[in-house]
N, C-alpha and C. Protein backbone atom coordinates (compact mmCIF):
# COMPACT_ATOMS: atom_id res chain seq x y z
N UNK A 1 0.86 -1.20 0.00
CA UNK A 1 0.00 0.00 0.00
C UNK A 1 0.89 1.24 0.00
N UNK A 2 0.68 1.86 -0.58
CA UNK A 2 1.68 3.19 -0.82
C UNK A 2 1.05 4.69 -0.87
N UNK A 3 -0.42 4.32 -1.29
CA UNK A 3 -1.32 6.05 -1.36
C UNK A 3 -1.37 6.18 0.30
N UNK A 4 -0.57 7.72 0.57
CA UNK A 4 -0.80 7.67 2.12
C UNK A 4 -2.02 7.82 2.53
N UNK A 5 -2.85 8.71 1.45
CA UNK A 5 -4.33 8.48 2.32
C UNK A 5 -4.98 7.22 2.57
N UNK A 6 -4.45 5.76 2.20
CA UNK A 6 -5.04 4.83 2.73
C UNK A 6 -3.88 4.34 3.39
N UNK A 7 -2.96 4.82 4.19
CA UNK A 7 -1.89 4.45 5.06
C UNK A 7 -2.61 4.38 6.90
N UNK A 8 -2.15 3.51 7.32
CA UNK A 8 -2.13 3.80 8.56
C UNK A 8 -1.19 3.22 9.41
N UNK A 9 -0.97 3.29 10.83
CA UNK A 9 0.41 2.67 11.25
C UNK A 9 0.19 1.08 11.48
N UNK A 10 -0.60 0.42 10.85
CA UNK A 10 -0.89 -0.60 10.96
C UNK A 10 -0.57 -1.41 9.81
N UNK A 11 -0.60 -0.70 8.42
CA UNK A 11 -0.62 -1.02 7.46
C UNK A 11 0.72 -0.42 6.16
N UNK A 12 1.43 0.22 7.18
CA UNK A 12 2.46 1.23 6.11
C UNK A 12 3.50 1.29 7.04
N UNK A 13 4.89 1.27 6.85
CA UNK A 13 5.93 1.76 7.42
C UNK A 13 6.04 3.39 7.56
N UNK A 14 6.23 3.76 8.93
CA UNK A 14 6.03 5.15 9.06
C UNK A 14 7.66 5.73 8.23
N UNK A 15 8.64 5.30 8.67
CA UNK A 15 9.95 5.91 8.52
C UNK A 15 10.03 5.61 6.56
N UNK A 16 9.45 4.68 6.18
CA UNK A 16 8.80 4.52 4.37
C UNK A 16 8.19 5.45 3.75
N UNK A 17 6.75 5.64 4.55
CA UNK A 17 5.83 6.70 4.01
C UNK A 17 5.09 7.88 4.93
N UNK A 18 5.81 7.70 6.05
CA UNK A 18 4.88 9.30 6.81
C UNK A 18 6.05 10.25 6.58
N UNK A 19 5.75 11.69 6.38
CA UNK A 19 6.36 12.68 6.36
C UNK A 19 7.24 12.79 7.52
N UNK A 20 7.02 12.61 8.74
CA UNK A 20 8.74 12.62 9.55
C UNK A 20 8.75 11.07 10.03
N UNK A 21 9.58 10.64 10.46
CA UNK A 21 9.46 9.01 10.46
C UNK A 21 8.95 8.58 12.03
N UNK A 22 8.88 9.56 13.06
CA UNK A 22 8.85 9.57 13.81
C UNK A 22 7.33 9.81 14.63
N UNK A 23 6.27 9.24 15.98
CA UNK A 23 5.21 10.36 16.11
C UNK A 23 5.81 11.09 17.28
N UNK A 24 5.13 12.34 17.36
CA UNK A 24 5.65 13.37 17.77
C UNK A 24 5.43 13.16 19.35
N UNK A 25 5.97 13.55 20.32
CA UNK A 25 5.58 13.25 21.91
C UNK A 25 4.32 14.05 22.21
N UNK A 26 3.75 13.17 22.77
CA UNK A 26 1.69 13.71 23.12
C UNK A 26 2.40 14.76 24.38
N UNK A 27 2.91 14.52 25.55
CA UNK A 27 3.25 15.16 26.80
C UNK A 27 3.84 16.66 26.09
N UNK A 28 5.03 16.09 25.35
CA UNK A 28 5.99 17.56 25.42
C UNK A 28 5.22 18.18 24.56
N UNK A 29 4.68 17.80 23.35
CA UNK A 29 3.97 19.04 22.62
C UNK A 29 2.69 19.82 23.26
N UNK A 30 1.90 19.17 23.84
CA UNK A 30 0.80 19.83 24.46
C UNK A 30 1.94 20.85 25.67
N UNK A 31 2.55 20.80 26.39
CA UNK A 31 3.74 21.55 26.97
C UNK A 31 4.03 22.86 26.23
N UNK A 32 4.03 22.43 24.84
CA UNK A 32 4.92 23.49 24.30
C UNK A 32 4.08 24.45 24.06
N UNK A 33 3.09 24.05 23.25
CA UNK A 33 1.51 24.05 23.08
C UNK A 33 1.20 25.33 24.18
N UNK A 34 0.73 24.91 25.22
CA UNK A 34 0.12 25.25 26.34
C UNK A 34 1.20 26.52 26.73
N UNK A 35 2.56 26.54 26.61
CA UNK A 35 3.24 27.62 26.97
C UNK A 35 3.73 28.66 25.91
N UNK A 36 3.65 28.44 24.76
CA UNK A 36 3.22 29.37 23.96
C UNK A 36 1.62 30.22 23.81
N UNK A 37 1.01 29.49 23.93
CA UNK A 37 -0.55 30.10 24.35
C UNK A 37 -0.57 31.13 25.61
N UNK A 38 -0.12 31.07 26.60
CA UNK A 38 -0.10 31.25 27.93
C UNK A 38 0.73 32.95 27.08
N UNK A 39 2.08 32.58 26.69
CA UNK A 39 2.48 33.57 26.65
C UNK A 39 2.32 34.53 25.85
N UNK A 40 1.50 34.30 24.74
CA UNK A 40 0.91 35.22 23.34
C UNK A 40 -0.36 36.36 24.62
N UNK A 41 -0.84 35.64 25.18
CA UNK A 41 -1.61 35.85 26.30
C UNK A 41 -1.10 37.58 27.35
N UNK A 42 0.27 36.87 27.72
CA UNK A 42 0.82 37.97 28.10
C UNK A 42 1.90 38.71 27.70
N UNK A 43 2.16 38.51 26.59
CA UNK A 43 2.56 39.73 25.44
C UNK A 43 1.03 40.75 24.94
N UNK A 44 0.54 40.00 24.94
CA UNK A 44 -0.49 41.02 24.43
C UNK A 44 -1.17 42.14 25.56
N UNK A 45 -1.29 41.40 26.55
CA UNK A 45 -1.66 42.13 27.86
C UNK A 45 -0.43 43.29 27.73
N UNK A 46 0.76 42.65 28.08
CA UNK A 46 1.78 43.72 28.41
C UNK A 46 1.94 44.91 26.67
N UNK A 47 2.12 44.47 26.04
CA UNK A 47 1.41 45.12 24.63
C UNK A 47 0.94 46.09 25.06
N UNK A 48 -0.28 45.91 25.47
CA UNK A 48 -1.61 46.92 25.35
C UNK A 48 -1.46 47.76 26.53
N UNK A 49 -0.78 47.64 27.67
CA UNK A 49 -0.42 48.15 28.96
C UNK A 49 0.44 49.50 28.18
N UNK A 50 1.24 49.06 28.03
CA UNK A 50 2.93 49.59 27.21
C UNK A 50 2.95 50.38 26.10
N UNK A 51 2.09 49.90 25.47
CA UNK A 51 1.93 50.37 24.03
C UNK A 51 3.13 50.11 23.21
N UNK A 52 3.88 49.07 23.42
CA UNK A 52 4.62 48.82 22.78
C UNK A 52 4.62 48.25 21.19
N UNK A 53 3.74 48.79 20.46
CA UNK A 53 3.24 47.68 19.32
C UNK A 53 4.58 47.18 18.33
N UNK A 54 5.50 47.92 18.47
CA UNK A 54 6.68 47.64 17.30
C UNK A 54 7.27 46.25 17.43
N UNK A 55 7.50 45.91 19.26
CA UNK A 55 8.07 45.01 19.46
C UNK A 55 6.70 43.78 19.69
N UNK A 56 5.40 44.07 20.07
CA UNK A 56 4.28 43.02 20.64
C UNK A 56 3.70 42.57 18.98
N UNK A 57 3.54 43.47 18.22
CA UNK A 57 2.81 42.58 17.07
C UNK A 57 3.39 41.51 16.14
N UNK A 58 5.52 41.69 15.91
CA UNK A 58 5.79 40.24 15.71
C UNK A 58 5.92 39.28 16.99
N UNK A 59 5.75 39.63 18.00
CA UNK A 59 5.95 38.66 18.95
C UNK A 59 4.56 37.44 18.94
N UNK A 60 3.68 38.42 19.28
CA UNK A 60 2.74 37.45 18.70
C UNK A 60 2.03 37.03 17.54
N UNK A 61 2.84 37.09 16.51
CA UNK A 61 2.23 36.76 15.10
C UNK A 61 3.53 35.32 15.27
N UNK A 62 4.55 35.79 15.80
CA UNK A 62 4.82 34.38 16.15
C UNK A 62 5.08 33.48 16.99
N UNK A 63 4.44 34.29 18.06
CA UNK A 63 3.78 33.03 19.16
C UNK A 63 2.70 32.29 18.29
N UNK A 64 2.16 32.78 17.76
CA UNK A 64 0.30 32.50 16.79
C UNK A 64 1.17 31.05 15.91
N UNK A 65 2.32 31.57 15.45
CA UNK A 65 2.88 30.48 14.15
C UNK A 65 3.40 29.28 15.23
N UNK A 66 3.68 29.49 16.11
CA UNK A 66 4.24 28.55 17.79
C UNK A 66 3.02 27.67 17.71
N UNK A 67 2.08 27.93 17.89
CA UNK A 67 0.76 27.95 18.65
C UNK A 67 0.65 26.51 17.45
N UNK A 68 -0.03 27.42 16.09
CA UNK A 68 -0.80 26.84 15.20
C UNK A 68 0.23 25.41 14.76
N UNK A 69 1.65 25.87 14.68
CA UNK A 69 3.14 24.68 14.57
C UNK A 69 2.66 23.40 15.42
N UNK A 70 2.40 23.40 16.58
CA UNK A 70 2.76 22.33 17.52
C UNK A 70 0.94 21.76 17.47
N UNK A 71 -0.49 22.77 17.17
CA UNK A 71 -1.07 21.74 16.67
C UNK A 71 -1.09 20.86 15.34
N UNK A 72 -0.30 21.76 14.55
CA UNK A 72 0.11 20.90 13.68
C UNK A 72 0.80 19.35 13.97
N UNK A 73 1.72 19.36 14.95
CA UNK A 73 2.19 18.16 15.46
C UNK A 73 1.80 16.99 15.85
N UNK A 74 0.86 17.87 16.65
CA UNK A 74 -0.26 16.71 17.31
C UNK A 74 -1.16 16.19 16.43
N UNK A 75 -1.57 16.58 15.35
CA UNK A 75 -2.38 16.23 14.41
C UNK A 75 -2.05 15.15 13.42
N UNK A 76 -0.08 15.28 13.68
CA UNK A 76 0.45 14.45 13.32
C UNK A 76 0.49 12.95 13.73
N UNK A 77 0.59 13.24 15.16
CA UNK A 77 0.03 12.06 15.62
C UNK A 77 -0.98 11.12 15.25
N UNK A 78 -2.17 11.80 14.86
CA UNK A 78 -3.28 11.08 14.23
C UNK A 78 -2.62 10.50 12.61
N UNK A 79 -2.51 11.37 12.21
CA UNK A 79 -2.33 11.21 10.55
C UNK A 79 -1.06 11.46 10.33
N UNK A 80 -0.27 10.15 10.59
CA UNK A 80 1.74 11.22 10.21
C UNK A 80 1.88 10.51 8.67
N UNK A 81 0.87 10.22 7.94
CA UNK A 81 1.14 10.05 6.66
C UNK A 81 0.65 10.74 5.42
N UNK A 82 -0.46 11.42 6.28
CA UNK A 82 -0.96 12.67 5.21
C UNK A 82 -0.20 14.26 5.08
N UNK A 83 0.03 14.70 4.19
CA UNK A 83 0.66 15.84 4.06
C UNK A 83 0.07 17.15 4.77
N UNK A 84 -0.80 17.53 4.47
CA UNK A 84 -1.36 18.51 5.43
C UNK A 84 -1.16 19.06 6.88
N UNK A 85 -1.61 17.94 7.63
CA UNK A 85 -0.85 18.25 8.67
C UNK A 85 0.73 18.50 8.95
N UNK A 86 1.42 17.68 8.26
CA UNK A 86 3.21 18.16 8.24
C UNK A 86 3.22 19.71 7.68
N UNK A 87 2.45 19.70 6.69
CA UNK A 87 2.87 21.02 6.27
C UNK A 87 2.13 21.98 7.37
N UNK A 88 1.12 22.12 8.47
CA UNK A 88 0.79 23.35 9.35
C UNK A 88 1.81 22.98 10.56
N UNK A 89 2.61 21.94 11.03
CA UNK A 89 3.45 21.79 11.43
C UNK A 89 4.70 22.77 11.02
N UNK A 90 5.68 22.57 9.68
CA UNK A 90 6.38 22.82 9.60
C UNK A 90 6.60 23.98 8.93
N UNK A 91 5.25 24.88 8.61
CA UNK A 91 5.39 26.38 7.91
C UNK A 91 5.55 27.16 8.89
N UNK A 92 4.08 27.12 9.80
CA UNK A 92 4.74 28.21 11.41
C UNK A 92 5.72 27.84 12.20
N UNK A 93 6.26 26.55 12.29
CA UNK A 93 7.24 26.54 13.20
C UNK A 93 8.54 26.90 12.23
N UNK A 94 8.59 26.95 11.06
CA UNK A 94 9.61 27.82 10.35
C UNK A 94 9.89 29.56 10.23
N UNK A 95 8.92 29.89 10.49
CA UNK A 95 8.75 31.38 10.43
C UNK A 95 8.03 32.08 11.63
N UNK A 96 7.87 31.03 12.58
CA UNK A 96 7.13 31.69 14.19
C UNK A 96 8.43 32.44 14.55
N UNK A 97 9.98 31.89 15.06
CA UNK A 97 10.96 32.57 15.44
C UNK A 97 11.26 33.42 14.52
N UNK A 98 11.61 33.83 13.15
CA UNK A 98 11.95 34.85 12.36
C UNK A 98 11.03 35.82 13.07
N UNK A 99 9.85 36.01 13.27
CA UNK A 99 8.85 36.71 13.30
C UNK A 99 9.02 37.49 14.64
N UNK A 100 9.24 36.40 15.95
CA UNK A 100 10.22 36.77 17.14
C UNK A 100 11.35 37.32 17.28
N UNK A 101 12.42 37.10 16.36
CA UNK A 101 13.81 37.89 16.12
C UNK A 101 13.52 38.71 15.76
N UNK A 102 12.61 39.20 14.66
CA UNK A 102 12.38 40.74 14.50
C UNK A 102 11.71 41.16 15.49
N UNK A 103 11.25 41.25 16.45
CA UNK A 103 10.63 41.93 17.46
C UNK A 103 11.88 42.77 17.94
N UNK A 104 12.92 41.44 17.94
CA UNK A 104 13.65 41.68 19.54
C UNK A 104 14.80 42.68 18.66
N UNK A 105 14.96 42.33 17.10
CA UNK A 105 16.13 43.15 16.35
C UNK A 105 15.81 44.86 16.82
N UNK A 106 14.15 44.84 16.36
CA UNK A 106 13.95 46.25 16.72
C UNK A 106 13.72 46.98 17.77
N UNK A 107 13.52 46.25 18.57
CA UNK A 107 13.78 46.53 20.20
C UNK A 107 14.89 47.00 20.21
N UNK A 108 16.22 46.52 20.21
CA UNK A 108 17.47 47.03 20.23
C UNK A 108 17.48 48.31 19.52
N UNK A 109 17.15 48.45 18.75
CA UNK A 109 17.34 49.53 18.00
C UNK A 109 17.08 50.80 18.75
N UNK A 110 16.04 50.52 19.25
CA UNK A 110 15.80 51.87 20.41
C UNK A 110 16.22 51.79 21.31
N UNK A 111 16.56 50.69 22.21
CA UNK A 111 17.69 50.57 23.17
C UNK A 111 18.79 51.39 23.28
N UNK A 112 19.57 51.22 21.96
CA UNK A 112 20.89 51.55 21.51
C UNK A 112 20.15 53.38 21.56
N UNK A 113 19.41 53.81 20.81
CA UNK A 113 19.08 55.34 20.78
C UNK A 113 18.95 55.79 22.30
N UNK A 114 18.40 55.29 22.96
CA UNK A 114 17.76 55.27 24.79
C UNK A 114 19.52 55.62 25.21
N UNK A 115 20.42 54.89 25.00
CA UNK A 115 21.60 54.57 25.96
C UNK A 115 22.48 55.58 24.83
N UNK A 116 22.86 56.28 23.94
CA UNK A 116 23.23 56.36 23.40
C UNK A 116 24.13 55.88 21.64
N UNK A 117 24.12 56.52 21.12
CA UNK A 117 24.52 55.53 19.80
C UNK A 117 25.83 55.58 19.81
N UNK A 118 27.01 56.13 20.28
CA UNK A 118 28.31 56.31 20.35
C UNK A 118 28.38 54.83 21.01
N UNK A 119 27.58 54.23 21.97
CA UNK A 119 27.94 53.06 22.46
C UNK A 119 27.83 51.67 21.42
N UNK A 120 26.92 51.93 19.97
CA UNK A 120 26.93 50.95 19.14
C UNK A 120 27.79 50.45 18.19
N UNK A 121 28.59 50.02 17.85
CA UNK A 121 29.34 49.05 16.58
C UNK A 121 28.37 49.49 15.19
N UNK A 122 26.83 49.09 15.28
CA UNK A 122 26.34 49.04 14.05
C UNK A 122 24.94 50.38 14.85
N UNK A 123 25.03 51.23 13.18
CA UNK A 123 23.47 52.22 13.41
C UNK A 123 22.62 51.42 13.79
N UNK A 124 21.41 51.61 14.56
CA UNK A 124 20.46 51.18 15.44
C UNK A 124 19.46 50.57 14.06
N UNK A 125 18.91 50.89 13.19
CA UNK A 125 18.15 50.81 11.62
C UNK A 125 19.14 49.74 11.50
N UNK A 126 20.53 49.53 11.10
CA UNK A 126 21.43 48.34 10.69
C UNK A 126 20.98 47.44 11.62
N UNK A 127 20.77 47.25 12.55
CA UNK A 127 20.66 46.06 12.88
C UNK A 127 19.34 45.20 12.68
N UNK A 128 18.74 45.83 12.61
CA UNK A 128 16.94 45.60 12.06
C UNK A 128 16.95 44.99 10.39
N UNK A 129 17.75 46.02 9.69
CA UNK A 129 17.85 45.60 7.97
C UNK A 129 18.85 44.67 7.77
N UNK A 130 20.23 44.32 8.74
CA UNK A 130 20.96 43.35 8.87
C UNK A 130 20.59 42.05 9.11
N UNK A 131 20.03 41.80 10.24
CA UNK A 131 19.82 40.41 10.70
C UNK A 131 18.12 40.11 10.22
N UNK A 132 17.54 40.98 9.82
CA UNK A 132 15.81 40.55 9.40
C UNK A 132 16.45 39.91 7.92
N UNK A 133 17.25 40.70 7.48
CA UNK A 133 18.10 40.01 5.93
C UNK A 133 18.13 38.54 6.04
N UNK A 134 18.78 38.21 6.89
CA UNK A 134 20.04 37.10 7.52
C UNK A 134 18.58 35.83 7.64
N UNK A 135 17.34 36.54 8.50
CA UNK A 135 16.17 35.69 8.66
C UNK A 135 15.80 34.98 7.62
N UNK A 136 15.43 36.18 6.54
CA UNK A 136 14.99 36.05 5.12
C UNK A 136 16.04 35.30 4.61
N UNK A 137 17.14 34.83 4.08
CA UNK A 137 18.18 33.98 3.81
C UNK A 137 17.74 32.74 4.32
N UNK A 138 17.69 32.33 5.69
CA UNK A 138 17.75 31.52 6.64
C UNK A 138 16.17 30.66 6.07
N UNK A 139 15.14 31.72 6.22
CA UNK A 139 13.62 30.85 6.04
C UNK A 139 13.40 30.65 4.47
N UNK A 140 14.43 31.50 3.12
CA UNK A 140 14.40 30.76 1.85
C UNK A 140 15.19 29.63 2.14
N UNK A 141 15.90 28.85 2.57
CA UNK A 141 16.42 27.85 2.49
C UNK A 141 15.93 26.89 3.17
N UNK A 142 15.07 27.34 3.96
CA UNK A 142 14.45 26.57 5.17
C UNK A 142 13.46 26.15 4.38
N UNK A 143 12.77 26.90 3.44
CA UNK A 143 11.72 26.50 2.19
C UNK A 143 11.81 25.74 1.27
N UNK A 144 12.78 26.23 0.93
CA UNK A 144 13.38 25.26 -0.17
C UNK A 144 13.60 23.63 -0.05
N UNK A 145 14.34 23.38 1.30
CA UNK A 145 14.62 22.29 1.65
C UNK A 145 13.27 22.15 1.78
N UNK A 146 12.28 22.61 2.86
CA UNK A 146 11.23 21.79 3.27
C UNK A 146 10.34 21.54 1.81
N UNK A 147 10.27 22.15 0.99
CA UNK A 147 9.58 21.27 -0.23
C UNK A 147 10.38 20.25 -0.74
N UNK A 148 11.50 19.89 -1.17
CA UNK A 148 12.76 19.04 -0.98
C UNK A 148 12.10 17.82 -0.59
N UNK A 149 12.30 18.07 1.23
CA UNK A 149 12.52 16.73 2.03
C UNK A 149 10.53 16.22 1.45
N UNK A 150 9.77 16.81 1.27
CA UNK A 150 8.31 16.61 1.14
C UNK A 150 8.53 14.97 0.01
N UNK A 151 9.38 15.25 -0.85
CA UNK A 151 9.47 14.17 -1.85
C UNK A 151 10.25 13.10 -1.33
N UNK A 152 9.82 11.82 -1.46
CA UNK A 152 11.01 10.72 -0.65
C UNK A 152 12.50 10.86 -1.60
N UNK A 153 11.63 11.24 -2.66
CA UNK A 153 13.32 10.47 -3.72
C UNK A 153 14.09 11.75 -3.56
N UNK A 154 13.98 13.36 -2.82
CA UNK A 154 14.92 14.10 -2.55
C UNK A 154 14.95 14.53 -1.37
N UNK A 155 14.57 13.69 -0.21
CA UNK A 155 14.37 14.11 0.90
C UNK A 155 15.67 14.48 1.66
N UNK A 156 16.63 13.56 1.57
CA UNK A 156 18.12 13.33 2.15
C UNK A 156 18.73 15.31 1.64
N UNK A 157 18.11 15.41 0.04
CA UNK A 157 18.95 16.62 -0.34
C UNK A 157 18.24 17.98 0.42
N UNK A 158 16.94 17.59 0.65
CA UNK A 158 15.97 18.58 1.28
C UNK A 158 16.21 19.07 2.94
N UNK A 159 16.81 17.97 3.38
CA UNK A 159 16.90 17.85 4.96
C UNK A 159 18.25 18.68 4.77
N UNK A 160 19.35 18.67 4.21
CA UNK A 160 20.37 19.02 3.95
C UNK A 160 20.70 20.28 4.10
N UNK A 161 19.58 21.00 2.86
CA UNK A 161 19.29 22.06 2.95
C UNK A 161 18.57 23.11 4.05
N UNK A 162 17.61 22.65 4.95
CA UNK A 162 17.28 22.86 5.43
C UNK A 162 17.83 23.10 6.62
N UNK A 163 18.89 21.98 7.37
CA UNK A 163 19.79 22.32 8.00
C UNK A 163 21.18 23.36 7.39
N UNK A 164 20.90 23.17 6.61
CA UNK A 164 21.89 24.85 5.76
C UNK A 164 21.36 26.30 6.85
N UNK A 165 19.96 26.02 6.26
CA UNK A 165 19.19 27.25 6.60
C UNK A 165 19.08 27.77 8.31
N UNK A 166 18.70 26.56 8.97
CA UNK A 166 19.05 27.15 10.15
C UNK A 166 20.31 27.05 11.02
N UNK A 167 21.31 26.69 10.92
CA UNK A 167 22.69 26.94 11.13
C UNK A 167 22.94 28.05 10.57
N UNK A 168 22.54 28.73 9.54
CA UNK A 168 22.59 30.11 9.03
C UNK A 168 22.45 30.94 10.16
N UNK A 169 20.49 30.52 10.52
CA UNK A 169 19.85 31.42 11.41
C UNK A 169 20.59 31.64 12.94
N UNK A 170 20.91 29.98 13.04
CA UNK A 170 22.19 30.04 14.55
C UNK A 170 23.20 31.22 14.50
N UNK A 171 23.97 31.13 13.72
CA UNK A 171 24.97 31.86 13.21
C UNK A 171 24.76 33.59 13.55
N UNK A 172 23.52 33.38 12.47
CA UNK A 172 23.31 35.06 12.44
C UNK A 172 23.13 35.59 13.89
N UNK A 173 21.99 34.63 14.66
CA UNK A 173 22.03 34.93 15.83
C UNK A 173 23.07 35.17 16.81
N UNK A 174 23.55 34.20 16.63
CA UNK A 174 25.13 34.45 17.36
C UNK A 174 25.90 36.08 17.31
N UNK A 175 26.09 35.94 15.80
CA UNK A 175 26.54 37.22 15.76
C UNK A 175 25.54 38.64 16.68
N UNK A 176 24.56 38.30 16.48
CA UNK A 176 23.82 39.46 17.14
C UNK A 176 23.87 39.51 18.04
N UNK A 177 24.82 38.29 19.09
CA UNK A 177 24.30 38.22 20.63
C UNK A 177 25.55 38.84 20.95
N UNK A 178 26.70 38.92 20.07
CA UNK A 178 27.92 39.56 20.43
C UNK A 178 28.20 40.50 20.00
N UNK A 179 27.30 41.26 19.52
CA UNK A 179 27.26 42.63 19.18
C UNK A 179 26.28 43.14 20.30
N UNK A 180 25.39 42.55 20.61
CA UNK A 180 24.72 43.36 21.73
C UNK A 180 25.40 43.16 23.46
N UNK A 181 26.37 42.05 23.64
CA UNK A 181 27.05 41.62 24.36
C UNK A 181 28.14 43.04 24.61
N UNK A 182 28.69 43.32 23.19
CA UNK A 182 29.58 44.92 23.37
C UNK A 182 28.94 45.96 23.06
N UNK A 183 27.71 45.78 23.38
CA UNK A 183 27.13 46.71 23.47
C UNK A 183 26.58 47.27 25.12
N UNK A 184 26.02 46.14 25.83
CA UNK A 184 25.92 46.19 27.42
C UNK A 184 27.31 46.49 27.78
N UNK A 185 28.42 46.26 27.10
CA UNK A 185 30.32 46.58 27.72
C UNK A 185 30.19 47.76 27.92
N UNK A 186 30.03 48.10 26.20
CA UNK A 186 30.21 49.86 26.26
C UNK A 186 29.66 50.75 27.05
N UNK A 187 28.34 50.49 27.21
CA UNK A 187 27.04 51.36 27.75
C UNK A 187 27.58 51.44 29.23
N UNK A 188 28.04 50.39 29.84
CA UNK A 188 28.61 50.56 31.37
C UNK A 188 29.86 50.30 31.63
N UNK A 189 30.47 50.75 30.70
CA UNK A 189 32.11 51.91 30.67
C UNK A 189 32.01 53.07 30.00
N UNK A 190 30.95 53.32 29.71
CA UNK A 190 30.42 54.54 29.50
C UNK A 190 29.68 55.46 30.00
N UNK A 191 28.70 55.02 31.62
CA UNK A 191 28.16 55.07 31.88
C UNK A 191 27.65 56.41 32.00
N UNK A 192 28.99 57.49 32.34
CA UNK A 192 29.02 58.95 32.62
C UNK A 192 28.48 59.95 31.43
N UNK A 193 28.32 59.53 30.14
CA UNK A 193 28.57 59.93 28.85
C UNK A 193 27.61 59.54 28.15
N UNK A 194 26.55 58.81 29.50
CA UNK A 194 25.46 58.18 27.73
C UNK A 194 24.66 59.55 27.38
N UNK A 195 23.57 59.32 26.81
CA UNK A 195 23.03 60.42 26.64
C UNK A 195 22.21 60.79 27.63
N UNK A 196 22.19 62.31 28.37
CA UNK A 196 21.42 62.94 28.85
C UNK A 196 20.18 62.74 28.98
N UNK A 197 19.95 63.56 27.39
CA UNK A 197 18.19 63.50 26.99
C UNK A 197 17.33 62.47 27.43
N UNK A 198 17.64 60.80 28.05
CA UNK A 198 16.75 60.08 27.84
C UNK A 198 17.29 59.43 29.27
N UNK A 199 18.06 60.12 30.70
CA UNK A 199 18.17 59.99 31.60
C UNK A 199 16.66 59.26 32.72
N UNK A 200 16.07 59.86 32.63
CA UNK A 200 14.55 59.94 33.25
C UNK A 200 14.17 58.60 32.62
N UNK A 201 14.20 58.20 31.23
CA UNK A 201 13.93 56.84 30.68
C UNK A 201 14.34 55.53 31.26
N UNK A 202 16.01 56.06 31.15
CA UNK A 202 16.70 55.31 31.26
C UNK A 202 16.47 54.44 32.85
N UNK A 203 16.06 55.65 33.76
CA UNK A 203 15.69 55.58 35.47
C UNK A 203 14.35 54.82 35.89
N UNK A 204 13.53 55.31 34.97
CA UNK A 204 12.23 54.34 35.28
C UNK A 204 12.18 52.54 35.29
C-alpha cells in the first residue's frame, strides 16, 4: 500500500511513508503548546499596557505560528502520513521565530538610541535591515529544503538544505548576541557619557 491516504500505522511503514518518520511526543507538545498560548496571552496584555506595538505585534504573530506549529504536530500524531498536517506543522514553526527575532532586532534599536549611539558598533536601523536580511536567507532555504525533504526520492537533499538554513539562522544569531554583548560593555564603561536626553527613561 503506498497512497498515504489509505496508510495507517498498521498497514504502512512510518519511517517509508509518513512525512517525519517519527510520532511526535503527546506530553511535550501539548507543553509546548500550552506555553506558547499562555504567553501570546501575556505579550499582548503587556502590549496593550505599554503600548509597545513595534516590538508586541511580531511577537505574537509568532507566538500565533508557535501555537498553530505544535497543533500541527499533534495532528500528526493522528495522521503522520498525510501531508497537510506536516505542512501546518512545519510552515509556522519555520517562520514563528523569524517573526520573534524581528521583534527583539527592533527593540534594540531603540535601546541603543535610549543609551546612546556612540555606544553601538552598528546604526540602530542596521541592525533591524541586517539580521531581518540574515532571517529572510535563513527561512528561503528553510523553504526550499522543506519542499525538498516533502518528496522521498529528494528528501536526504531537502533535509540538507534545510539544516543549511538554520545553522545560518544560529549563526546570524550568534553574531547578534555579540554585538549586543559589546554593546551592554560599552554602555557601562560609558556610563558617565550616555546620553542625557533620555536619563529619566533610562531611570524608570
Amino acid at each position: 500500500m503506498s497512497d498515504p491516504a489509505d496508510c495507517t500505522l498498521a498497514t504502512c511503514d512510518l519511517a517509508t511513508y509518513g512525512n517525519i518518520s517519527y510520532l511526535p511526543n503527546l506530553a511535550g507538545n501539548v507543553a509546548y503548546l500550552s506555553i506558547f498560548g499562555v504567553l501570546f496571552f501575556v505579550h499582548l496584555g503587556l502590549g496593550y499596557r505599554y503600548k509597545t506595538g513595534g516590538f508586541t505585534v511580531p511577537m505574537l504573530v509568532g507566538l500565533t505560528a508557535e501555537v498553530v506549529g505544535y497543533i500541527g504536530r499533534l495532528l500528526i500524531r493522528q495522521k503522520p502520513f498525510l501531508l497537510d498536517p506536516f505542512l501546518v506543522y512545519l510552515i509556522p514553526l519555520t517562520l514563528g521565530p523569524a517573526c520573534m527575532t524581528a521583534g527583539i532586532y527592533l527593540t534594540l534599536g531603540h535601546i541603543i538610541e535610549v543609551y546612546g549611539i556612540s555606544n553601538s558598533r552598528i546604526a540602530p536601523k542596521t541592525y533591524m535591515i541586517l539580521f531581518m536580511s540574515c532571517d529572510m536567507i535563513s527561512l528561503v532555504l528553510q523553504a526550499a529544503g522543506g519542499s525538498l525533504a516533502v518528496d522521498a526520492g529528494t528528501r536526504d537533499e531537502g533535509v540538507d538544505i534545510m539544516m543549511a538554513g538554520l545553522s545560518f539562522q544560529v549563526a546570524s544569531l550568534a553574531l547578534y548576541l555579540v554585538l549586543w554583548a559589546d554593546f551592554i560593555r560599552s554602555v557601562r564603561k560609558n556610563a558617565s557619557t550616555n546620553d542625557l536626553h533620555f536619563a529619566a527613561l533610562r531611570g524608570s
